[in-house]
PDB file of N, CA and C in Angstrom:
ATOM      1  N   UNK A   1      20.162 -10.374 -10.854  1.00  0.00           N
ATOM      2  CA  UNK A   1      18.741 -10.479 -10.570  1.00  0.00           C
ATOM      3  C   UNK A   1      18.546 -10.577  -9.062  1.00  0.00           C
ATOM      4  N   UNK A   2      17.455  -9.544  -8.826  1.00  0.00           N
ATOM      5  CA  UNK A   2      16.941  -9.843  -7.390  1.00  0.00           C
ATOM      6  C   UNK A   2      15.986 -10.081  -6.858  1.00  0.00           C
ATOM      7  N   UNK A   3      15.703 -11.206  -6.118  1.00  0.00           N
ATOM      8  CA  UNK A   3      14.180 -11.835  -5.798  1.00  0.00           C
ATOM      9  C   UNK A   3      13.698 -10.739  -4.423  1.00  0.00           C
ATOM     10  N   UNK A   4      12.586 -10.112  -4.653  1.00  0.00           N
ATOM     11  CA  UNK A   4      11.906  -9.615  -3.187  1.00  0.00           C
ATOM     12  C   UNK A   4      10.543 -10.602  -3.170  1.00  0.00           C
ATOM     13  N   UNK A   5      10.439 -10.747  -2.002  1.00  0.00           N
ATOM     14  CA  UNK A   5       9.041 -11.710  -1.411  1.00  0.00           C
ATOM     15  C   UNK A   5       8.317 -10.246  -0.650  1.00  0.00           C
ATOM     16  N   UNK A   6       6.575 -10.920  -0.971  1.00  0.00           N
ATOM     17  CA  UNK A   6       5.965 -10.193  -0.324  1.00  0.00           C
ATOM     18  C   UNK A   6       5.179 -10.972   0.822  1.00  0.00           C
ATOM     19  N   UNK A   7       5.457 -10.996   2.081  1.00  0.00           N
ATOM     20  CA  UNK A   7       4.525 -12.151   2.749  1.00  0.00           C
ATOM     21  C   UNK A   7       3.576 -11.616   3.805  1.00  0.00           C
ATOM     22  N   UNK A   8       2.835 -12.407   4.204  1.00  0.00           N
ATOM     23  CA  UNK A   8       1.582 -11.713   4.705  1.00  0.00           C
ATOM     24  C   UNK A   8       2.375 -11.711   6.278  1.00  0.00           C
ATOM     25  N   UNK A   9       1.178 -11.379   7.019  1.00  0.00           N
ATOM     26  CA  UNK A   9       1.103 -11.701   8.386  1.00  0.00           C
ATOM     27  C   UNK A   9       1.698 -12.942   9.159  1.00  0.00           C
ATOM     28  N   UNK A  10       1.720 -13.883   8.949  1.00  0.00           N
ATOM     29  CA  UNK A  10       1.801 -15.240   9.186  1.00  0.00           C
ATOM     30  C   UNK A  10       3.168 -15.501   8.483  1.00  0.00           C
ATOM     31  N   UNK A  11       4.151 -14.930   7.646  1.00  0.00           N
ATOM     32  CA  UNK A  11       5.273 -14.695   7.601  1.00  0.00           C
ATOM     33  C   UNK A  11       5.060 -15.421   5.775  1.00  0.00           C
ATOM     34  N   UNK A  12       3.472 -16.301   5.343  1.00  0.00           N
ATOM     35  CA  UNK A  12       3.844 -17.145   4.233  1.00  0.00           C
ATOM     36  C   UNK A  12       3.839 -16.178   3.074  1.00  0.00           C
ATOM     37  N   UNK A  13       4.221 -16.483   2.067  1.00  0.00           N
ATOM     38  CA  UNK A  13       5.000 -15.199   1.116  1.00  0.00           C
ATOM     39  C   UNK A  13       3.550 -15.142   0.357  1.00  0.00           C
ATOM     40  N   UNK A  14       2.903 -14.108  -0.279  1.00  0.00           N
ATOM     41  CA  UNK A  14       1.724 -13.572  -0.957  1.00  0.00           C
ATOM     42  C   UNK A  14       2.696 -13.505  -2.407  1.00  0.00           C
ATOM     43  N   UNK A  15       3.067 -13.052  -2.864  1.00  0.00           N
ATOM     44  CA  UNK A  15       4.097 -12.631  -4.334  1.00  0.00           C
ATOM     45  C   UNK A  15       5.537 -12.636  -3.827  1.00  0.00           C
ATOM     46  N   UNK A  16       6.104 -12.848  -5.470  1.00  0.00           N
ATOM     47  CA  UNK A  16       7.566 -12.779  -5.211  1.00  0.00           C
ATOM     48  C   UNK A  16       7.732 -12.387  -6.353  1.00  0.00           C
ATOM     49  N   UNK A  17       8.780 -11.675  -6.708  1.00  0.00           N
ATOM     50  CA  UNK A  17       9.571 -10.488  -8.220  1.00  0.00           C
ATOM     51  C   UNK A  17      10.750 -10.612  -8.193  1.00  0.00           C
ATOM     52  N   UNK A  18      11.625 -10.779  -9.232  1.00  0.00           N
ATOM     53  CA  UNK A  18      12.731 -11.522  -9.515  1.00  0.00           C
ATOM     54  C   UNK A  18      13.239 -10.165 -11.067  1.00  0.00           C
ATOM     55  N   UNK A  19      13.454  -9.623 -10.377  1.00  0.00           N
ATOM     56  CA  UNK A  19      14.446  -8.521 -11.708  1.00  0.00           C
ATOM     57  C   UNK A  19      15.152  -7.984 -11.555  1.00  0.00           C
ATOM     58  N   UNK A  20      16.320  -7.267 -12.568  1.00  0.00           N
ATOM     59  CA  UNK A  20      17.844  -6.472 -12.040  1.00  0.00           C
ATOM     60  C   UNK A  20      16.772  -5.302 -11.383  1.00  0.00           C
ATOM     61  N   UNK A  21      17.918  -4.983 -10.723  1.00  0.00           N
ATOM     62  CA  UNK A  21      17.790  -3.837  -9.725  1.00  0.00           C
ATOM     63  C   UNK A  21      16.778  -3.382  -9.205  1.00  0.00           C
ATOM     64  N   UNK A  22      15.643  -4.806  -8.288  1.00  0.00           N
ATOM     65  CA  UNK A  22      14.495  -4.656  -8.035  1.00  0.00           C
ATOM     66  C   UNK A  22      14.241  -4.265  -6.748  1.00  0.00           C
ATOM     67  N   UNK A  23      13.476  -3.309  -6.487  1.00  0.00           N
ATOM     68  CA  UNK A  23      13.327  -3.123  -5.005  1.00  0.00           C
ATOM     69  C   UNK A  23      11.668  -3.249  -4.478  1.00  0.00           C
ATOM     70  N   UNK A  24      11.714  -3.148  -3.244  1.00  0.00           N
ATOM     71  CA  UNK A  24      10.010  -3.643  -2.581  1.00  0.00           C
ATOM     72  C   UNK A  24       8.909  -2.619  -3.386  1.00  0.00           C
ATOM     73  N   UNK A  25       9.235  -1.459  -3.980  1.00  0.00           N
ATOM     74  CA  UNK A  25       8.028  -0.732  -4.536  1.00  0.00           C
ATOM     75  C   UNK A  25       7.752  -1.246  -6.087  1.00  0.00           C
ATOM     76  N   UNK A  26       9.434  -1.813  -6.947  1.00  0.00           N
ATOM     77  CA  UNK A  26       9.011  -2.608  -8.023  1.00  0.00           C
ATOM     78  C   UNK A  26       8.231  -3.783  -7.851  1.00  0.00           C
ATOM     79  N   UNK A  27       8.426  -4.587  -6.911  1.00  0.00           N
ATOM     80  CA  UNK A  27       7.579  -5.958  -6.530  1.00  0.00           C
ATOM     81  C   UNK A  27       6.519  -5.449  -5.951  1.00  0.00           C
ATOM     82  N   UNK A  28       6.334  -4.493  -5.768  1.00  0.00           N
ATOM     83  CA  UNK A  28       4.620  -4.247  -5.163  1.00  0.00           C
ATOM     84  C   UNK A  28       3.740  -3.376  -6.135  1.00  0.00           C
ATOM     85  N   UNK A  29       4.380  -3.233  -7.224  1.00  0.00           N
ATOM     86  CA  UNK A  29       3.471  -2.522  -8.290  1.00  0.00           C
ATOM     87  C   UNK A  29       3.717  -3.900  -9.360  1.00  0.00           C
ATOM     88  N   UNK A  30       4.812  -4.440  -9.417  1.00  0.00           N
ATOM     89  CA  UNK A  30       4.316  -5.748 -10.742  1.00  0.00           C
ATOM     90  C   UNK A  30       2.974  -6.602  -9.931  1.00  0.00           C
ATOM     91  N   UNK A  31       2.986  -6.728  -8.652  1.00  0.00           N
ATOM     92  CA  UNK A  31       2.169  -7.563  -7.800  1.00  0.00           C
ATOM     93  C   UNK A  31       0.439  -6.728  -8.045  1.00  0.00           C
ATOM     94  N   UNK A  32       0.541  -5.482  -7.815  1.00  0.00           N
ATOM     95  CA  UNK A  32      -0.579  -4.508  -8.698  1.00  0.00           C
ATOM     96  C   UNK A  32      -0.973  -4.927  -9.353  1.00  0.00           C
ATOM     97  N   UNK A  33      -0.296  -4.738 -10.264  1.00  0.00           N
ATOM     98  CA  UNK A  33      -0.459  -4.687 -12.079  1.00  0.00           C
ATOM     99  C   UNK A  33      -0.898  -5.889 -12.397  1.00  0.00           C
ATOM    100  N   UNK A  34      -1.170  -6.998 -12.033  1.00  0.00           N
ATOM    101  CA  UNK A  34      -0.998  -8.448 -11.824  1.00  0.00           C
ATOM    102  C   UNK A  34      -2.596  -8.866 -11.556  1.00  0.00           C
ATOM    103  N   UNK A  35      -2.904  -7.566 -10.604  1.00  0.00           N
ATOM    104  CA  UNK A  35      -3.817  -8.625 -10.056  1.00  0.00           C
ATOM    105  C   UNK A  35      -4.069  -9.339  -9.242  1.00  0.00           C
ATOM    106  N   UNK A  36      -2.713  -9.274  -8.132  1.00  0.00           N
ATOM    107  CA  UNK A  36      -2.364  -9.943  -7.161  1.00  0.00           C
ATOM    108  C   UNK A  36      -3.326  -9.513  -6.031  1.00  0.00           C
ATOM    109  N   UNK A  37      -3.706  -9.920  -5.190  1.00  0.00           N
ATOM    110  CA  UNK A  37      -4.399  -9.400  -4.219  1.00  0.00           C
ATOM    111  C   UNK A  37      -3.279  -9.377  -2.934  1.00  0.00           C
ATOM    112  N   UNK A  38      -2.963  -8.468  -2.628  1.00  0.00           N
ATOM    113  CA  UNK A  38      -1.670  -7.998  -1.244  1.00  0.00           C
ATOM    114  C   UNK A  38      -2.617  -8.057   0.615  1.00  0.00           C
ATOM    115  N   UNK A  39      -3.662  -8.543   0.048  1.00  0.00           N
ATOM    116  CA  UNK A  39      -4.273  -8.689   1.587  1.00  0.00           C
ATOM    117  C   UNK A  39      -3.664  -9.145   2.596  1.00  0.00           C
ATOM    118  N   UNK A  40      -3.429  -8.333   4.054  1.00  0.00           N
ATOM    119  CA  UNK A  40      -2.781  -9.240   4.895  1.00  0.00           C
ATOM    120  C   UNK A  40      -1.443  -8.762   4.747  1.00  0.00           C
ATOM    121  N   UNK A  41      -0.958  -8.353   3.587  1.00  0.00           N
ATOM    122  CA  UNK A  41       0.420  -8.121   3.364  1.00  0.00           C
ATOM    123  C   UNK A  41       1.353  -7.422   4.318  1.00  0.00           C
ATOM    124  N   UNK A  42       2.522  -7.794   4.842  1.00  0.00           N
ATOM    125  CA  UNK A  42       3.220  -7.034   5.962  1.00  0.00           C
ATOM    126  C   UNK A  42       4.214  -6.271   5.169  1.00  0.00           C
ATOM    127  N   UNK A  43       4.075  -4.933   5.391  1.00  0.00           N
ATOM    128  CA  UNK A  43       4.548  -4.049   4.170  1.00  0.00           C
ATOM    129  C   UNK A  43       5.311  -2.824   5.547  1.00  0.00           C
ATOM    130  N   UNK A  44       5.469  -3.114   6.805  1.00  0.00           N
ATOM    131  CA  UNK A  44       5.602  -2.737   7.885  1.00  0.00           C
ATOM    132  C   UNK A  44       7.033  -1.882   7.515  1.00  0.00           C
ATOM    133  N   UNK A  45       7.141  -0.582   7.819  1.00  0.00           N
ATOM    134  CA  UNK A  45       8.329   0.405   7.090  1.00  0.00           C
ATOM    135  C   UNK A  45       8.517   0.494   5.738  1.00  0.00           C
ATOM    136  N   UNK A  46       7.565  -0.121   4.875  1.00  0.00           N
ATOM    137  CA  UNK A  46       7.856  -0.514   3.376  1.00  0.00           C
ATOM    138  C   UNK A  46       8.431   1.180   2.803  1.00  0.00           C
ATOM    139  N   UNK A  47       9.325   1.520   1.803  1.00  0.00           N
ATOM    140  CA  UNK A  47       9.214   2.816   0.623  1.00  0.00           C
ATOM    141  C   UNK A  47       8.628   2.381  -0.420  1.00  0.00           C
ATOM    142  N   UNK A  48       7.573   3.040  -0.471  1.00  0.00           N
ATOM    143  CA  UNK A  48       7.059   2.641  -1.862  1.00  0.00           C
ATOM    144  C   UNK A  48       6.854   4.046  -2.362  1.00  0.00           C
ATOM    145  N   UNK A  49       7.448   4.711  -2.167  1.00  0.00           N
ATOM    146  CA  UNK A  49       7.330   6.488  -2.520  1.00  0.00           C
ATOM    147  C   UNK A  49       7.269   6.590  -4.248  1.00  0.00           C
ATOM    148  N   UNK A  50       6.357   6.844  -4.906  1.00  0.00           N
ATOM    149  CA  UNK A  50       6.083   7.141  -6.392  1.00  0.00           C
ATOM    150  C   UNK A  50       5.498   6.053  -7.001  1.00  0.00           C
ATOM    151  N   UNK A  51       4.983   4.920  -5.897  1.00  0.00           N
ATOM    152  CA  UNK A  51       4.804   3.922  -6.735  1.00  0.00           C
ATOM    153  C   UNK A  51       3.389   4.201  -7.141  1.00  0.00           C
ATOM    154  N   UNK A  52       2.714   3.326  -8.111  1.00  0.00           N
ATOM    155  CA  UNK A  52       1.467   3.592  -8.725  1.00  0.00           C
ATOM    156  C   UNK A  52       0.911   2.203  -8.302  1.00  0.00           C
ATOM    157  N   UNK A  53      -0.214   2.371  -7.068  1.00  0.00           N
ATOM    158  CA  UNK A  53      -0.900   1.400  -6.669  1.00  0.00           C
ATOM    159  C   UNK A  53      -2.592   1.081  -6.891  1.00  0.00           C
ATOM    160  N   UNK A  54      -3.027   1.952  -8.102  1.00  0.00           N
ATOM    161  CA  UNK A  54      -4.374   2.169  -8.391  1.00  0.00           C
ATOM    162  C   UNK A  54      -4.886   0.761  -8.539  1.00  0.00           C
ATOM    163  N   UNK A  55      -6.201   0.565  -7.650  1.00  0.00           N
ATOM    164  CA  UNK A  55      -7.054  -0.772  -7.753  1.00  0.00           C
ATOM    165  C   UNK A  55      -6.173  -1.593  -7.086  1.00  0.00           C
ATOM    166  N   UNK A  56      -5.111  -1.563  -5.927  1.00  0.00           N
ATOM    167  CA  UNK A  56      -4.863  -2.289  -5.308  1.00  0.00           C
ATOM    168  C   UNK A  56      -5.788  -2.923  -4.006  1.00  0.00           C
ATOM    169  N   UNK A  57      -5.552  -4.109  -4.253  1.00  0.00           N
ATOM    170  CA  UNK A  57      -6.385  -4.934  -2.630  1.00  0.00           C
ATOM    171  C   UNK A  57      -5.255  -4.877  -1.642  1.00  0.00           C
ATOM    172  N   UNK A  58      -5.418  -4.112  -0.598  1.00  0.00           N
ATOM    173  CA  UNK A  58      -4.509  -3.691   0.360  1.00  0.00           C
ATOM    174  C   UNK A  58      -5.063  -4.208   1.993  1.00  0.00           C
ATOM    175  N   UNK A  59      -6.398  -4.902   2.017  1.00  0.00           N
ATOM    176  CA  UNK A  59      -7.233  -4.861   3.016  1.00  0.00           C
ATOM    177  C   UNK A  59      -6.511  -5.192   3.729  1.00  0.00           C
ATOM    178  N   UNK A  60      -6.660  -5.244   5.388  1.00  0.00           N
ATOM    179  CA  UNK A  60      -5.643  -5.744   6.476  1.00  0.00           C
ATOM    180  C   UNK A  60      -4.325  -5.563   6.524  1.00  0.00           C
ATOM    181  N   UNK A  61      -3.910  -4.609   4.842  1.00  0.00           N
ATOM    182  CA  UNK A  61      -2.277  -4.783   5.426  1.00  0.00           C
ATOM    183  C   UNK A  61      -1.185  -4.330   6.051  1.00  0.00           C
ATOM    184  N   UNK A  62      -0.464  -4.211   6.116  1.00  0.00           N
ATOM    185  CA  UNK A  62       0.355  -3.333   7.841  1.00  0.00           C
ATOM    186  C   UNK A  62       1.150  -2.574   7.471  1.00  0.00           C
ATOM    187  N   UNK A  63       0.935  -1.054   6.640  1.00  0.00           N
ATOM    188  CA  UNK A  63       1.846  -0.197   6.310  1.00  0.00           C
ATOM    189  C   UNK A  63       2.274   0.876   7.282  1.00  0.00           C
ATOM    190  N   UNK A  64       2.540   0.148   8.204  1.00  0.00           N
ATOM    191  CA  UNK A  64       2.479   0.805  10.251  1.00  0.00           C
ATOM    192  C   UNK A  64       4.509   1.248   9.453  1.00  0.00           C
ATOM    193  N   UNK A  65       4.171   2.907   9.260  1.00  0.00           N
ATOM    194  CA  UNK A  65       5.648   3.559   9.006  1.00  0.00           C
ATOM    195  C   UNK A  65       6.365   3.496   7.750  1.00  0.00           C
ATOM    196  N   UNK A  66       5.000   3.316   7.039  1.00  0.00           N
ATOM    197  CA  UNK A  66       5.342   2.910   5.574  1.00  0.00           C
ATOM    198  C   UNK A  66       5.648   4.511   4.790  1.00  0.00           C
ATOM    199  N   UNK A  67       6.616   4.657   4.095  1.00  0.00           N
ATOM    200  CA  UNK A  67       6.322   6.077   2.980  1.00  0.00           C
ATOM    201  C   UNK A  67       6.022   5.551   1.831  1.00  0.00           C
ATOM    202  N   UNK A  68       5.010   6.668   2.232  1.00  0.00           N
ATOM    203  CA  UNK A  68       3.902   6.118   0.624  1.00  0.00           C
ATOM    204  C   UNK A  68       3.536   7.806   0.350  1.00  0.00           C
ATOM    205  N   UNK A  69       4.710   8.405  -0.169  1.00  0.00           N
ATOM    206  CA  UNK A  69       4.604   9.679  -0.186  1.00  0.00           C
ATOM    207  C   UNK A  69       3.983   9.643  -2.081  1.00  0.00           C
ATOM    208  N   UNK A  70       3.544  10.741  -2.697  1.00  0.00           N
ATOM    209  CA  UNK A  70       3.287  10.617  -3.968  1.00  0.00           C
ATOM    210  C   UNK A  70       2.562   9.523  -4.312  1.00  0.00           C
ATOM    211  N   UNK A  71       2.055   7.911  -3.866  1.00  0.00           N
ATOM    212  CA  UNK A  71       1.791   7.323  -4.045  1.00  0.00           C
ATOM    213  C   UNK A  71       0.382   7.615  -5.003  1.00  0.00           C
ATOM    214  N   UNK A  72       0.412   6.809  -6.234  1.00  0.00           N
ATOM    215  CA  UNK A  72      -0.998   6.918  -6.132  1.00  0.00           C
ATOM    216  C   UNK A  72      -2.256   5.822  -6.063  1.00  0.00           C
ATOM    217  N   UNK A  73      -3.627   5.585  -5.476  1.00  0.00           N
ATOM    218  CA  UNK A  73      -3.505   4.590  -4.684  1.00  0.00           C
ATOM    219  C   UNK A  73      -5.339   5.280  -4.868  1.00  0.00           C
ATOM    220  N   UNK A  74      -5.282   5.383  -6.322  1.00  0.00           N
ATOM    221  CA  UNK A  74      -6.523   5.316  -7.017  1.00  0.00           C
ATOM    222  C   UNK A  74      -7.432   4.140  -6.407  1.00  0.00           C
ATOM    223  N   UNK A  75      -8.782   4.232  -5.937  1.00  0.00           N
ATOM    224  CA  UNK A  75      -9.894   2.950  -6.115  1.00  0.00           C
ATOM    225  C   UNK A  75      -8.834   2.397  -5.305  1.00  0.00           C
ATOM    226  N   UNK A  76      -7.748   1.828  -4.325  1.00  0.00           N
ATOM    227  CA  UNK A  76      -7.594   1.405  -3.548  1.00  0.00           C
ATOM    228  C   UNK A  76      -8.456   0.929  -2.640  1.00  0.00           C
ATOM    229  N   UNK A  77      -8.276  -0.234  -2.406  1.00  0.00           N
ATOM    230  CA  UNK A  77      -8.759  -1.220  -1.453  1.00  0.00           C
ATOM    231  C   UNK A  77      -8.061  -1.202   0.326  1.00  0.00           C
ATOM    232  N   UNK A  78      -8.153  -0.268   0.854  1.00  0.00           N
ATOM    233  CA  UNK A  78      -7.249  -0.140   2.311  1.00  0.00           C
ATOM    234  C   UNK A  78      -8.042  -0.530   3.584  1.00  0.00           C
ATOM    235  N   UNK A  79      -8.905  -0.957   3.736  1.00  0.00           N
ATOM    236  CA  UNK A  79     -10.357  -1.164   4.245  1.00  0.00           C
ATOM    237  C   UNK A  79      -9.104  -2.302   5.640  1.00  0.00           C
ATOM    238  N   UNK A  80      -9.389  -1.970   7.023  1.00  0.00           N
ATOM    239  CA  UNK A  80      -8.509  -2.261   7.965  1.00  0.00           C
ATOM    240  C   UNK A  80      -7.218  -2.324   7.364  1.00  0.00           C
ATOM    241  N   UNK A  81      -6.839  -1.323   6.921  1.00  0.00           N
ATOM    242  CA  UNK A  81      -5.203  -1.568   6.944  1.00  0.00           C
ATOM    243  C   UNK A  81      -4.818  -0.223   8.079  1.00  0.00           C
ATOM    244  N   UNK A  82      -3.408  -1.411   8.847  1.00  0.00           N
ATOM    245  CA  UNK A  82      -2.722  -0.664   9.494  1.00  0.00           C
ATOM    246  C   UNK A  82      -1.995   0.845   8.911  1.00  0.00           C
ATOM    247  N   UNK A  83      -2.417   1.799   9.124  1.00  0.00           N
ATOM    248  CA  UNK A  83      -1.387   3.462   8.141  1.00  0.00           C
ATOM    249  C   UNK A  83      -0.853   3.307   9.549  1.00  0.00           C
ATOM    250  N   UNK A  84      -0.864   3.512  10.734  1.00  0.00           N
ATOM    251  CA  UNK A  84      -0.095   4.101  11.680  1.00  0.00           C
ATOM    252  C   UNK A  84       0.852   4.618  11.008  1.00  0.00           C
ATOM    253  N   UNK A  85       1.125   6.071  11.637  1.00  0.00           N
ATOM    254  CA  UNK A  85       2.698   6.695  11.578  1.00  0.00           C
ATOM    255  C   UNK A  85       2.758   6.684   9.980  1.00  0.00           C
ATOM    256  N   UNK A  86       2.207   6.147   9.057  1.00  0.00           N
ATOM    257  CA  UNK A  86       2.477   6.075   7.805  1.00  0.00           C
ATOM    258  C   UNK A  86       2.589   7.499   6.809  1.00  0.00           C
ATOM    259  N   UNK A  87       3.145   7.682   6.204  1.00  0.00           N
ATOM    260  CA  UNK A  87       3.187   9.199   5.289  1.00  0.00           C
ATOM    261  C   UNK A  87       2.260   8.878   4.267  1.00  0.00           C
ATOM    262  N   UNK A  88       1.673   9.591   4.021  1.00  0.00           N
ATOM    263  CA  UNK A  88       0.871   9.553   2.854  1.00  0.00           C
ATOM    264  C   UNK A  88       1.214  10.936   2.115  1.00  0.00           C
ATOM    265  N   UNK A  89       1.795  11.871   2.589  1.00  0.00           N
ATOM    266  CA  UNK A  89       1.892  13.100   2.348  1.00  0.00           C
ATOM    267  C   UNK A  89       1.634  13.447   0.546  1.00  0.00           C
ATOM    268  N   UNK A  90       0.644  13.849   0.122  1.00  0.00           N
ATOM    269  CA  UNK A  90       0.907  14.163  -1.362  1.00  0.00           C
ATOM    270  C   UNK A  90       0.382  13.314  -2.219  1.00  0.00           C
ATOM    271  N   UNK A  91      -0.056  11.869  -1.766  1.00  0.00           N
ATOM    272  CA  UNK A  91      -0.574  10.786  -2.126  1.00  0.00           C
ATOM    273  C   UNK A  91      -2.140  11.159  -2.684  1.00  0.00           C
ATOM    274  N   UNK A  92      -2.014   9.910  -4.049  1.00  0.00           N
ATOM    275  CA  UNK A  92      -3.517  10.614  -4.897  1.00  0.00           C
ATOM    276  C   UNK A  92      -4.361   8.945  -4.094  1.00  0.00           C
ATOM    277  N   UNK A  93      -5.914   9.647  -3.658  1.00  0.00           N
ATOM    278  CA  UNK A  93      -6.294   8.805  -2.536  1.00  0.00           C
ATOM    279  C   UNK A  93      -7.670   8.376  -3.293  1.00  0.00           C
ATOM    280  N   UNK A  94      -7.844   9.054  -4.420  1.00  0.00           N
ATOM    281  CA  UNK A  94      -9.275   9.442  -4.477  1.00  0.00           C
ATOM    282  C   UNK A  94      -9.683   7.869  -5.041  1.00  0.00           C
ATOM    283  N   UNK A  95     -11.612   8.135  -4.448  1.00  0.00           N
ATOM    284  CA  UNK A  95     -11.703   6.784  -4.521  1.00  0.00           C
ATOM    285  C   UNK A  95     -11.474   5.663  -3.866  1.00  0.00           C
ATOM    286  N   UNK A  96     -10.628   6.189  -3.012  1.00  0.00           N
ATOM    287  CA  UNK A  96     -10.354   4.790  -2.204  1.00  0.00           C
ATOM    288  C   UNK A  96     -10.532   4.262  -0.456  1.00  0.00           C
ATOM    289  N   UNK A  97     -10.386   3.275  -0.259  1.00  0.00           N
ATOM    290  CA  UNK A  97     -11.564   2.834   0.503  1.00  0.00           C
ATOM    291  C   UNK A  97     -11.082   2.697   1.989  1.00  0.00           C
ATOM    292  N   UNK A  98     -11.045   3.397   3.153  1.00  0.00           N
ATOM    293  CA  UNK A  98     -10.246   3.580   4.203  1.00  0.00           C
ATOM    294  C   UNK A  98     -10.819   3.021   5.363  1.00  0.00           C
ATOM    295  N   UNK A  99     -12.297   2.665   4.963  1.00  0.00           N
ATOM    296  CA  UNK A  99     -13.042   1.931   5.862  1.00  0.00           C
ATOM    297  C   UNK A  99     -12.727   1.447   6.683  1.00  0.00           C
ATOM    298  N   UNK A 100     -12.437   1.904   7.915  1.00  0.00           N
ATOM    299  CA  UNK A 100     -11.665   1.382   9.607  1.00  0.00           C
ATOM    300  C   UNK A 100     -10.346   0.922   9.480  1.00  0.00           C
ATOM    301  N   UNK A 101      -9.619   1.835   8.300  1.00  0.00           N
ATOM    302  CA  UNK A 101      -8.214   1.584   8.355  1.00  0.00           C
ATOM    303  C   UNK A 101      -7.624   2.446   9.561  1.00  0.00           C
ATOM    304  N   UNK A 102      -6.313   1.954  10.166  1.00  0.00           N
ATOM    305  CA  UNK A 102      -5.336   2.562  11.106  1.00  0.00           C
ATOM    306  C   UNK A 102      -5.298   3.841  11.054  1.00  0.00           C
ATOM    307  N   UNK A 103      -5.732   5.237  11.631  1.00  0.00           N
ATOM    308  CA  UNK A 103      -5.229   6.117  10.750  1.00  0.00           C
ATOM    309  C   UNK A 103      -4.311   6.880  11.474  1.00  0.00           C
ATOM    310  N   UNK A 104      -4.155   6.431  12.769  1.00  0.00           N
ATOM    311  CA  UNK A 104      -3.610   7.035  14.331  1.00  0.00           C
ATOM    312  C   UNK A 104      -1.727   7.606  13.381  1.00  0.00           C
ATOM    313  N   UNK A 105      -1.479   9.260  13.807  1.00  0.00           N
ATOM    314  CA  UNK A 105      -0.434   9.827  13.087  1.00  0.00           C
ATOM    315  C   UNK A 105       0.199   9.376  11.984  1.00  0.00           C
ATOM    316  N   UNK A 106      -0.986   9.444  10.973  1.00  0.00           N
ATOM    317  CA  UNK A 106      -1.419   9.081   9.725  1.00  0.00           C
ATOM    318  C   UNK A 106      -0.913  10.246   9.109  1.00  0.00           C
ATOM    319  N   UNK A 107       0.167  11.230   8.253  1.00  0.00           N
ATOM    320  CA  UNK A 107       0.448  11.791   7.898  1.00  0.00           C
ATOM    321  C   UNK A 107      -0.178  12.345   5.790  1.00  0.00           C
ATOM    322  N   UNK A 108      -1.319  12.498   6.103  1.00  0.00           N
ATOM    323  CA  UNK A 108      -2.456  12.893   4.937  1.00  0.00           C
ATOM    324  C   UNK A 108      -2.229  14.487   4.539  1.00  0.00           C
ATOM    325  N   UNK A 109      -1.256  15.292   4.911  1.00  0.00           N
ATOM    326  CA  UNK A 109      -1.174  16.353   4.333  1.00  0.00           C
ATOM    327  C   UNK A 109      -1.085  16.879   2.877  1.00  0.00           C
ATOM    328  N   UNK A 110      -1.899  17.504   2.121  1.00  0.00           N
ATOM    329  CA  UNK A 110      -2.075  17.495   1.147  1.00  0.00           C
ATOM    330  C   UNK A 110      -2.252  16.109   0.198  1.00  0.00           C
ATOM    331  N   UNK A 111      -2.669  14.938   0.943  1.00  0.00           N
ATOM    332  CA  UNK A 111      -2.961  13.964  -0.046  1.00  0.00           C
ATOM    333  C   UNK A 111      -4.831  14.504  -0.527  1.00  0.00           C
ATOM    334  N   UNK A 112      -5.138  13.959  -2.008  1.00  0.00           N
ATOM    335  CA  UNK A 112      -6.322  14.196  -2.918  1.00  0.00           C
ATOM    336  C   UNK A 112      -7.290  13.216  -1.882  1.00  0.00           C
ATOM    337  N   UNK A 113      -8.218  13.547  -1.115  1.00  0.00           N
ATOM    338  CA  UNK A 113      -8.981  12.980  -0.821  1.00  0.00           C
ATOM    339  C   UNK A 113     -10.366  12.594  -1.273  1.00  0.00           C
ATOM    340  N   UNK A 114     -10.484  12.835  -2.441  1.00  0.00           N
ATOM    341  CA  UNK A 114     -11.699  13.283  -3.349  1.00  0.00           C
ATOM    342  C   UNK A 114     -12.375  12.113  -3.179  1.00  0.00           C
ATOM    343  N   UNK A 115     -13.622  11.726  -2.963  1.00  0.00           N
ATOM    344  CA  UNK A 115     -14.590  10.507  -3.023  1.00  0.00           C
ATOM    345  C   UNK A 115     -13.608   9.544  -1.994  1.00  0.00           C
ATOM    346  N   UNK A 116     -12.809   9.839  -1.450  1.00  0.00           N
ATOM    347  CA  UNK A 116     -12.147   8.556  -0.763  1.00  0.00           C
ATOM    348  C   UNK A 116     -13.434   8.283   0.633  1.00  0.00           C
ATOM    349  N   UNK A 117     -13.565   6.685   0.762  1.00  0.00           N
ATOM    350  CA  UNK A 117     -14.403   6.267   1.567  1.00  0.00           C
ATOM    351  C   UNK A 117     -13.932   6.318   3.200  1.00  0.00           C
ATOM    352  N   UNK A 118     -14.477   6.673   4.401  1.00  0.00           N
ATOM    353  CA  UNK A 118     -13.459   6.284   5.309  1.00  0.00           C
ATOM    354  C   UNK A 118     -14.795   5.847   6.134  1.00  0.00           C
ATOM    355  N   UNK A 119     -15.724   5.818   5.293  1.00  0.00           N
ATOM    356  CA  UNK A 119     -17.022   4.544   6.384  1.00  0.00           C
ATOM    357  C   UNK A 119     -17.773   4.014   5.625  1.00  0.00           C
ATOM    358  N   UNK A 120     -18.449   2.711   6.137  1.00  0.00           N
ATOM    359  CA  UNK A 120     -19.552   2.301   4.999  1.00  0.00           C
ATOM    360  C   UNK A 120     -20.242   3.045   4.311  1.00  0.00           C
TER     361      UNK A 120
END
């Protein structure tokens, strides 16, 4: 069994996931699925490539070089989150809320932008 922590900014842990052969995109989709709110979350280089993040609260959090390729990230909550440098490449977006997120070499090529918000 392997414990991953998810901790915010301030280094104090937001979620933690405890299963065989668990890695940061399994602990950030049970943390999803949950209900968890990931605000703040320092997710800084995170792979979360295929993970399914629909209706995640992501506000403020720092995916500065994150691959979040395929992601999908439905009704997402991203509203100031750091993307810098982040891949999104291919990522399903629609719906979701980008409102003065990071977007500086923001890699959005072919991600679904359909209804996604990127201002009030």
């Amino acid at each position: 069994m392997e414990k991953i922590e998810i901790k915010n900014k301030n280094g104090s842990v937001i979620y933690s996931h405890n299963c065989m052969n668990n890695t940061l995109a399994k602990t950030v989709e049970n943390a999803v699925r949950n209900g968890i709110s990931l605000c703040g979350a320092n997710l800084i280089n995170a792979d979360l490539q295929n993970a399914n993040l629909c209706n995640a609260d992501l506000r403020c959090a720092n995916l500065r070089n994150a691959n979040l390729r395929y992601v999908s990230l439905y009704n997402a909550d991203l509203r100031c989150a750091n993307l810098r440098n982040a891949n999104l490449c291919r990522s399903h977006l629609q719906s979701a809320n980008l409102h003065s997120a990071i977007l500086i070499n923001t890699n959005l090529r072919s991600a679904d932008l359909t209804y996604t918000k990127f201002w009030q």
